[in-house]
C-alpha atoms as a PDB file:
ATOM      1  CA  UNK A   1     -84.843 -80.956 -21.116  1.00  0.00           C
ATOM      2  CA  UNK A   2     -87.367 -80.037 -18.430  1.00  0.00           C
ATOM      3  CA  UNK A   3     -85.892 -76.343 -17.711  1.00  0.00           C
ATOM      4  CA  UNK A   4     -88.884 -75.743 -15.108  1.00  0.00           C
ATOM      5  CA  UNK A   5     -87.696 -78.554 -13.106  1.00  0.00           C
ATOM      6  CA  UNK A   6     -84.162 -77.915 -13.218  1.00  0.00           C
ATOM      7  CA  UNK A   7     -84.941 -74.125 -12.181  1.00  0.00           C
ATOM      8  CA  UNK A   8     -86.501 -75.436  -8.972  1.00  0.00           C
ATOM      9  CA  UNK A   9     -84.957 -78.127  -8.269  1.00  0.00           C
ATOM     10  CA  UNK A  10     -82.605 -78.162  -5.200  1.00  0.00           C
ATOM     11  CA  UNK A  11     -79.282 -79.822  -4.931  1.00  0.00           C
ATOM     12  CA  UNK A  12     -78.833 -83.453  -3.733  1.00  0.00           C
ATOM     13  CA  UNK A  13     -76.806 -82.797  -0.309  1.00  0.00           C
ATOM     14  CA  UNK A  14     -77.650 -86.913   0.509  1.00  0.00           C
ATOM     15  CA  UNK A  15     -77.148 -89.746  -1.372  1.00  0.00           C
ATOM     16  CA  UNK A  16     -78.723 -93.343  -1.656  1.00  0.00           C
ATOM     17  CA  UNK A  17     -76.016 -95.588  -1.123  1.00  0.00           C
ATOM     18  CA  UNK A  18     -78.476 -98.656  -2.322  1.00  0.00           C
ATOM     19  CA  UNK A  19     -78.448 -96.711  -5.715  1.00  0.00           C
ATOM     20  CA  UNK A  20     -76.006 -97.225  -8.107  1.00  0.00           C
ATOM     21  CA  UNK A  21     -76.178 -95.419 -11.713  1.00  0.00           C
ATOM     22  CA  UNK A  22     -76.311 -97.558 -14.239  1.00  0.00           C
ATOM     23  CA  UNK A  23     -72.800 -98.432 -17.093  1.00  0.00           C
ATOM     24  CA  UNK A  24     -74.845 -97.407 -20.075  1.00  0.00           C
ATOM     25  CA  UNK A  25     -75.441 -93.912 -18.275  1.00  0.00           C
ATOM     26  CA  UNK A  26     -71.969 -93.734 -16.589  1.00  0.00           C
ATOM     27  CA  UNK A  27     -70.476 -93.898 -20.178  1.00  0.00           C
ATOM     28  CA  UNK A  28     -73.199 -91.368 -21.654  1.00  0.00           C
ATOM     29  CA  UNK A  29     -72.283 -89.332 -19.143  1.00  0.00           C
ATOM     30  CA  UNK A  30     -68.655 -89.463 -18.979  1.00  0.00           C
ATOM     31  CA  UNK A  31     -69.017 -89.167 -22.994  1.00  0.00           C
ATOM     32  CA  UNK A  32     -70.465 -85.895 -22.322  1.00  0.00           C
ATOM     33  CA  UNK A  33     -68.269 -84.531 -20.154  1.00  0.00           C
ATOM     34  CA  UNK A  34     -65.137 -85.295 -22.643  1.00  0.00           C
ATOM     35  CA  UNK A  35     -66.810 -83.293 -25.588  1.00  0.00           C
ATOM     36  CA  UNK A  36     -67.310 -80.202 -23.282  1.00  0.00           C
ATOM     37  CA  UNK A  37     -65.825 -77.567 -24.646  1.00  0.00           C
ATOM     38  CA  UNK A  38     -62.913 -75.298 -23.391  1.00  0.00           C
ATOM     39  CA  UNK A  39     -62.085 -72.200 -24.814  1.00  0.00           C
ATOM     40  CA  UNK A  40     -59.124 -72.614 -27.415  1.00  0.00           C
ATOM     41  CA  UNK A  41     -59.691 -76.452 -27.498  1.00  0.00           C
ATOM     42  CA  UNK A  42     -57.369 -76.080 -24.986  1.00  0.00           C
ATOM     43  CA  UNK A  43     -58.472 -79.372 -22.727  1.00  0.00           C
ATOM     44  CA  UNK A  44     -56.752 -78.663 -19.613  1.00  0.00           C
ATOM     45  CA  UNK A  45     -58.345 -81.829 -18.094  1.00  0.00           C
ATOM     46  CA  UNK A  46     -58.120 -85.125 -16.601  1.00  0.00           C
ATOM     47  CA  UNK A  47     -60.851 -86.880 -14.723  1.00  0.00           C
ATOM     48  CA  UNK A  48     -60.390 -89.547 -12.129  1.00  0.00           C
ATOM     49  CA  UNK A  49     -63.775 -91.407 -11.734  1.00  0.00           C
ATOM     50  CA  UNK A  50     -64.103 -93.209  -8.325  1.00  0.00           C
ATOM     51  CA  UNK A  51     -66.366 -96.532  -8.932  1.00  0.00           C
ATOM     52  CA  UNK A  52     -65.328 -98.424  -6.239  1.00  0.00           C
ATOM     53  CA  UNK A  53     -65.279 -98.388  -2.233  1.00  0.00           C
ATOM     54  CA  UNK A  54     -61.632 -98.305  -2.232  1.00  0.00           C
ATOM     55  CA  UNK A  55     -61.543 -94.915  -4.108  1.00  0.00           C
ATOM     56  CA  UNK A  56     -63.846 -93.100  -2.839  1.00  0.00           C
ATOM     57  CA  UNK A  57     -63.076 -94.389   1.036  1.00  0.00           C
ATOM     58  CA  UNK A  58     -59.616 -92.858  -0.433  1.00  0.00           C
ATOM     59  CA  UNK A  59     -60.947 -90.055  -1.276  1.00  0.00           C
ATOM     60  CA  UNK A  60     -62.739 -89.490   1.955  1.00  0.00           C
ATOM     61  CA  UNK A  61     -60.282 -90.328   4.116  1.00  0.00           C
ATOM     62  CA  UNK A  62     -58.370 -87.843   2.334  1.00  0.00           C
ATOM     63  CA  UNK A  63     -60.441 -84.342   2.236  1.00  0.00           C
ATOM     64  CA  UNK A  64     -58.422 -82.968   5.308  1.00  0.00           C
ATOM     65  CA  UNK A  65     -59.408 -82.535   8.783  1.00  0.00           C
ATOM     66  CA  UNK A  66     -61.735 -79.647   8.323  1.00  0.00           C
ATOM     67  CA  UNK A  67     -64.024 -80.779   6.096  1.00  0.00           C
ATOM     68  CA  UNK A  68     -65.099 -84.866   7.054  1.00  0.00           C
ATOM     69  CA  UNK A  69     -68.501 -83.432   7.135  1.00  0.00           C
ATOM     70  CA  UNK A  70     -67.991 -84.265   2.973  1.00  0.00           C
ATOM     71  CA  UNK A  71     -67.341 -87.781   3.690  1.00  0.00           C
ATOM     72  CA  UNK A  72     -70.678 -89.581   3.723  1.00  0.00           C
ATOM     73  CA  UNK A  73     -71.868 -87.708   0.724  1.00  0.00           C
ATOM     74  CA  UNK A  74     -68.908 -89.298  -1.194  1.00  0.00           C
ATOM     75  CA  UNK A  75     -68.933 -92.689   0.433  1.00  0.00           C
ATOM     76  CA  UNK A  76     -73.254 -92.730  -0.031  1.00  0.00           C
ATOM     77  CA  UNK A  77     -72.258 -91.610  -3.737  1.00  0.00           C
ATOM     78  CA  UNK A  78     -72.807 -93.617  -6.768  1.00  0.00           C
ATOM     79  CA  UNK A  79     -69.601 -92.438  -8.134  1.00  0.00           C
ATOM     80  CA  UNK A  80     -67.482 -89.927  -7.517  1.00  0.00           C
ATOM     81  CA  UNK A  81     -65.470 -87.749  -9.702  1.00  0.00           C
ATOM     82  CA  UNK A  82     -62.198 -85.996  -9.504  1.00  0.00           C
ATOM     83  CA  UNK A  83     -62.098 -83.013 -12.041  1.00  0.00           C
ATOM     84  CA  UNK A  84     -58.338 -81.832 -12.234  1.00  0.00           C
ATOM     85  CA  UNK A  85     -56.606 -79.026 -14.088  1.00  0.00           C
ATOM     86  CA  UNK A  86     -53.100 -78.682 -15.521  1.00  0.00           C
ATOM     87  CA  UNK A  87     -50.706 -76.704 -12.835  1.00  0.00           C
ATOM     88  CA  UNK A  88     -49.252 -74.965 -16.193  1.00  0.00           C
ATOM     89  CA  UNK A  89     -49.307 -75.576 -20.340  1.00  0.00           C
ATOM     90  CA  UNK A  90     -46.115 -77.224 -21.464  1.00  0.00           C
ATOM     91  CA  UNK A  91     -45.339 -76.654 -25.183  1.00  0.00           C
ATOM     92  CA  UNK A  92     -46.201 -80.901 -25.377  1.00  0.00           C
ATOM     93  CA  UNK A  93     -49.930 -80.291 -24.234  1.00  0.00           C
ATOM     94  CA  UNK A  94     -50.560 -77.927 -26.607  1.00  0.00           C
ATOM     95  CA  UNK A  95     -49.123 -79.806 -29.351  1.00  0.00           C
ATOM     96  CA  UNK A  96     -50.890 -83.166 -28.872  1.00  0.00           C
ATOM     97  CA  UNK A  97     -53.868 -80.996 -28.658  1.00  0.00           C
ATOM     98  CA  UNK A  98     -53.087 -79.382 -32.260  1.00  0.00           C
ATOM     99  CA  UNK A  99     -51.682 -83.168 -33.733  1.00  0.00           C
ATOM    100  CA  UNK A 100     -54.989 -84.038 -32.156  1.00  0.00           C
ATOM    101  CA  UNK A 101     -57.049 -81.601 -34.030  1.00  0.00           C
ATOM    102  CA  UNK A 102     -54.929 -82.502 -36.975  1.00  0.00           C
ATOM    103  CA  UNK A 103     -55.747 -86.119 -36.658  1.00  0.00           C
ATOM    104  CA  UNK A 104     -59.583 -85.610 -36.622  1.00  0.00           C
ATOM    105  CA  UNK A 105     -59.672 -83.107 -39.636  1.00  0.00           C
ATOM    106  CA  UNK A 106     -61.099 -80.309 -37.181  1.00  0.00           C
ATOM    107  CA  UNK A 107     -59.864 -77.748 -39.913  1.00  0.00           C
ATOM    108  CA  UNK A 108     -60.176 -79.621 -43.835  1.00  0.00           C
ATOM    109  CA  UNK A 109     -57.817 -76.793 -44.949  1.00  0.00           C
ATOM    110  CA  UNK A 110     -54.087 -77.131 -44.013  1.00  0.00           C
ATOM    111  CA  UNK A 111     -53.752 -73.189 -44.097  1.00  0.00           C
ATOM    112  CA  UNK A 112     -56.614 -72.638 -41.365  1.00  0.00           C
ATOM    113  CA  UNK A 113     -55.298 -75.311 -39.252  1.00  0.00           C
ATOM    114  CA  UNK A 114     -52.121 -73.460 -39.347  1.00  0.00           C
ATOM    115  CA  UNK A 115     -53.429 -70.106 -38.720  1.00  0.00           C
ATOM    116  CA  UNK A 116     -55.712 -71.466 -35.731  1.00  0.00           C
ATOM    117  CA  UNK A 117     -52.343 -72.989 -34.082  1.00  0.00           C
ATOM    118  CA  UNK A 118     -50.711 -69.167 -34.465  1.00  0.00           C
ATOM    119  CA  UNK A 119     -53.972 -67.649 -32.744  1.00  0.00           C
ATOM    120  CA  UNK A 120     -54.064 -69.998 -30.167  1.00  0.00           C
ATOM    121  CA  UNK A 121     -49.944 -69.441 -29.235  1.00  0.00           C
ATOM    122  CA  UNK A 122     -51.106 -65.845 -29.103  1.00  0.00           C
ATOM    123  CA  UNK A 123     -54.145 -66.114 -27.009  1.00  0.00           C
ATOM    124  CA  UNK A 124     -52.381 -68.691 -24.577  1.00  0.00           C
ATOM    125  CA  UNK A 125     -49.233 -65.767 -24.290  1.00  0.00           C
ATOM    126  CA  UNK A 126     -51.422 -63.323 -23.649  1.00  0.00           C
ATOM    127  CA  UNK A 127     -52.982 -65.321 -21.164  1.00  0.00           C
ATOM    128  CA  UNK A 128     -49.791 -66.240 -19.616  1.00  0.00           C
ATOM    129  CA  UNK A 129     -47.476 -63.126 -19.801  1.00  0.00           C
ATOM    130  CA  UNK A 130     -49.898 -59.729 -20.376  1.00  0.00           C
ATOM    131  CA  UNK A 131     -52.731 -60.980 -17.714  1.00  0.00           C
ATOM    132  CA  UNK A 132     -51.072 -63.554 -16.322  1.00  0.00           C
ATOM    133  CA  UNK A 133     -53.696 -65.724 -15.495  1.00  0.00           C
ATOM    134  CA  UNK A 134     -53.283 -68.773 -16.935  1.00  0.00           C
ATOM    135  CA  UNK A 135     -53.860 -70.917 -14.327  1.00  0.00           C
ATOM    136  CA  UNK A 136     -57.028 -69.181 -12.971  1.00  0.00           C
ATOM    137  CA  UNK A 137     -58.237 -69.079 -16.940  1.00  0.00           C
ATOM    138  CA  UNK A 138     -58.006 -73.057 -17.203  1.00  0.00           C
ATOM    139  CA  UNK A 139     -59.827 -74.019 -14.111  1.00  0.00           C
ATOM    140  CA  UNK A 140     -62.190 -71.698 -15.660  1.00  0.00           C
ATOM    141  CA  UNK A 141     -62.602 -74.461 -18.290  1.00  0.00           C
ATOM    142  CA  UNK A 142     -62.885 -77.234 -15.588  1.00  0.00           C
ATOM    143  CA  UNK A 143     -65.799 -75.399 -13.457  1.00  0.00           C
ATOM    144  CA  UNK A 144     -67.317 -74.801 -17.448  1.00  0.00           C
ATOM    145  CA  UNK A 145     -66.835 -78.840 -17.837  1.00  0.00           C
ATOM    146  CA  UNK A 146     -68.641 -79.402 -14.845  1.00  0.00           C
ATOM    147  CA  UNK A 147     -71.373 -77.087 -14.664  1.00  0.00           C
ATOM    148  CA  UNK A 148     -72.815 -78.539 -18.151  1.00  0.00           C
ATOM    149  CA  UNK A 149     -72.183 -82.109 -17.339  1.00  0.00           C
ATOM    150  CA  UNK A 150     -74.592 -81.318 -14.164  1.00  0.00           C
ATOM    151  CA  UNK A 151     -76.857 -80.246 -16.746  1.00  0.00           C
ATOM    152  CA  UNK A 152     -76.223 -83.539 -18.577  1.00  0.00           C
ATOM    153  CA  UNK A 153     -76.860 -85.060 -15.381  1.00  0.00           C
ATOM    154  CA  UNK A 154     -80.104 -83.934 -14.362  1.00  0.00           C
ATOM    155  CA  UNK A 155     -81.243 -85.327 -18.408  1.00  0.00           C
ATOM    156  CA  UNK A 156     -80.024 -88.727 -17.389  1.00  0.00           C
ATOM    157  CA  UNK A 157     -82.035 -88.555 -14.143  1.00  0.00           C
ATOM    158  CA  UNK A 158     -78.813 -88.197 -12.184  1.00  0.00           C
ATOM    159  CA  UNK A 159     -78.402 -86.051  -9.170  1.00  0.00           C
ATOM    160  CA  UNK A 160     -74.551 -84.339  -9.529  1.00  0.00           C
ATOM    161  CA  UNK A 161     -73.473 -82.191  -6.462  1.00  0.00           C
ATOM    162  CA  UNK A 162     -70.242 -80.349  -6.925  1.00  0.00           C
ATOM    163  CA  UNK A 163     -68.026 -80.273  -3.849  1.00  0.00           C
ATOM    164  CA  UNK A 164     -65.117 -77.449  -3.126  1.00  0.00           C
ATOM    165  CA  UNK A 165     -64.923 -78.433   0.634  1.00  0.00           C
ATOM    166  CA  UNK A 166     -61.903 -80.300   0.594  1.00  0.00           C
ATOM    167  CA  UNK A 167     -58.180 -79.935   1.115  1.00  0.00           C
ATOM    168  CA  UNK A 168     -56.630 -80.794  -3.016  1.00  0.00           C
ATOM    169  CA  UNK A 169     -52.731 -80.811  -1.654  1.00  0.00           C
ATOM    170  CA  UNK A 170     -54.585 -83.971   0.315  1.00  0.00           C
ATOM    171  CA  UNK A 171     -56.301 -85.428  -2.444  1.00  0.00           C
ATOM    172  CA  UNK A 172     -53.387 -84.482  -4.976  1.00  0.00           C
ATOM    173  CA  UNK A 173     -51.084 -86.450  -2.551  1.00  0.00           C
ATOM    174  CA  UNK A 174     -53.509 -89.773  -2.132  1.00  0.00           C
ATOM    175  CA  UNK A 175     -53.943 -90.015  -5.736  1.00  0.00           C
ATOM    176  CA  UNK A 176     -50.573 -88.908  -7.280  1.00  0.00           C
ATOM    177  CA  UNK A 177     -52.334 -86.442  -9.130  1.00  0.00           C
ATOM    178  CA  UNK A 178     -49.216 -83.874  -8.941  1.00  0.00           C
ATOM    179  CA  UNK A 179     -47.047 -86.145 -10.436  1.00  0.00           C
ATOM    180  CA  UNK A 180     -49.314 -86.310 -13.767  1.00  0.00           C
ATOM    181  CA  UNK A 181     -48.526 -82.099 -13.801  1.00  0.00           C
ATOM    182  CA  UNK A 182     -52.311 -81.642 -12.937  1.00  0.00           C
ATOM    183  CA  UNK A 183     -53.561 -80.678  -9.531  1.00  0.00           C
ATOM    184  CA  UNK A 184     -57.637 -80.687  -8.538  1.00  0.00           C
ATOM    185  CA  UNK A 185     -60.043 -78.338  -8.644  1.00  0.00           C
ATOM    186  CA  UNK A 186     -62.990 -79.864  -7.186  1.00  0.00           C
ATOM    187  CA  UNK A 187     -65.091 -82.675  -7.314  1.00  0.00           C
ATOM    188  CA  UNK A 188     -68.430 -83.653  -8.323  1.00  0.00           C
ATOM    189  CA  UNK A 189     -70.707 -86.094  -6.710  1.00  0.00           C
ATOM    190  CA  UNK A 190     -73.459 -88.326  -8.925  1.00  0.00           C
ATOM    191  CA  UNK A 191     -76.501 -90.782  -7.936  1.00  0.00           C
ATOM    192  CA  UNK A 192     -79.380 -90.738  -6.570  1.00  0.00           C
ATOM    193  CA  UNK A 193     -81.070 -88.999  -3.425  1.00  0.00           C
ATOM    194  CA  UNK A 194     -81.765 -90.164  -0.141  1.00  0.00           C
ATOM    195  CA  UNK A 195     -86.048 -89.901  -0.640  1.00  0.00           C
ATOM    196  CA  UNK A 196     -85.853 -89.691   3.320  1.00  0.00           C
ATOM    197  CA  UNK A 197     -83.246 -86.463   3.144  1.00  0.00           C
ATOM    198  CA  UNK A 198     -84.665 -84.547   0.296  1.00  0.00           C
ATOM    199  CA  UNK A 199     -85.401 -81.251   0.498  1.00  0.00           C
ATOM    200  CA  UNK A 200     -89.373 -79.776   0.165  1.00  0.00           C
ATOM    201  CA  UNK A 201     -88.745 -75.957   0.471  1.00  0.00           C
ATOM    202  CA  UNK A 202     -88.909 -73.900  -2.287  1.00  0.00           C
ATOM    203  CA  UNK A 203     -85.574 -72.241  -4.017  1.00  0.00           C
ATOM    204  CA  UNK A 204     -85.093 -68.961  -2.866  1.00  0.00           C
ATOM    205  CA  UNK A 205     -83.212 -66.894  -4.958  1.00  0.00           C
ATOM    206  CA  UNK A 206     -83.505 -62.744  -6.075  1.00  0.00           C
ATOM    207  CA  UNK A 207     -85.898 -61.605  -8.020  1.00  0.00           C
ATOM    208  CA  UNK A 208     -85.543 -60.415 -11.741  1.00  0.00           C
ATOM    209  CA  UNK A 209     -85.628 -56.934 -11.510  1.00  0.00           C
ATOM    210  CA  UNK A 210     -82.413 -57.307  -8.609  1.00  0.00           C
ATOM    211  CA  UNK A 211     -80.844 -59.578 -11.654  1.00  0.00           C
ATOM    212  CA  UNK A 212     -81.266 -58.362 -14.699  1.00  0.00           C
ATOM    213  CA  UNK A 213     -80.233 -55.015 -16.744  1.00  0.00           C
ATOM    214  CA  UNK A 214     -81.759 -54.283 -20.278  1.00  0.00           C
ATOM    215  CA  UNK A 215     -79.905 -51.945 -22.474  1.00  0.00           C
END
């Protein structure tokens, strides 16, 4: 990975809509972004990719009144995708993620398995009842999800602009998402940029001695 041009590199705001990414790079992608990791294995996730006019002129037509400015970038996208998070953690989540786990061999030894499962219930409670967060700690996992499939992205030669300006009781409506006990979180854009619309100003951002602290 080229980490000089990903550190100045803006982000796509404008899309080709000639451009469409390619299957073989969808999947590598979309591979990717299952095998991110979430903290606990917890995978808190389901993704709706939009390939085709009729879902993404869904999900534009859906973004809520305030924010239509978002609805060329999704239209002129290749693809579109819908990153949701579950509204809570039902006791049948968490066990088809440990019969999962089981399944796969992710622990060879029965008794670690077993103590992993007992860590996890603890974690998850504490999460739940003593900081009562849950829900704010697994759309943590979603923006983690997303912000290293951008990276993924930019490998593949794919432009990925994550979008929060949208209404999700609109786009949880238009796509049933609700009803699957998820609810979204935000959305991420992919293609390829609009040559004419790209931006030739440098990054601006603070400089390392407003950033960093050595101990």
């Amino acid at each position: 990975m080229d980490l000089g041009k990903l550190m100045n590199k803006h982000l796509t705001r404008y899309f080709d809509p000639g451009k469409t990414i390619p299957e073989e790079t969808l999947q590598q992608l979309l591979a990717f972004l299952r095998s991110a990791p979430s903290s606990t294995n917890v995978q808190p996730n389901h993704f709706y990719v939009l390939a085709t006019p009729e879902g993404k002129e869904r999900l534009a037509a859906n973004l809520g009144e305030r924010f239509q400015d978002n609805a060329e970038k999704i239209l002129n996208a290749s693809h579109t995708v819908i990153l949701t998070t579950r509204a809570d953690l039902p006791e049948g989540h968490l066990q088809a993620v440990f019969d999962k786990e089981r399944a796969d061999g992710r622990f060879p030894d029965p008794a670690k398995q077993a103590r992993w499962e007992s860590m996890t219930r603890d974690f998850l409670n504490l999460r739940n009842y003593g900081y009562k967060d849950l829900n704010h700690w697994m759309e943590k996992q979603t923006y983690l999800a997303m912000g290293l499939t951008m990276m993924a992205a930019v490998e593949l030669g794919v432009e990925a602009m994550p979008l929060e300006g949208f209404d999700p009781s609109s786009v949880d409506k238009a796509f049933k998402i609700r009803e699957t006990g998820h609810t979204t979180t935000v959305l991420l854009a992919l293609g390829y940029p609009d040559p004419a619309k790209a931006y030739g100003s440098p990054v601006s951002r603070f400089e390392t001695d407003q950033l960093f602290t050595f101990v």
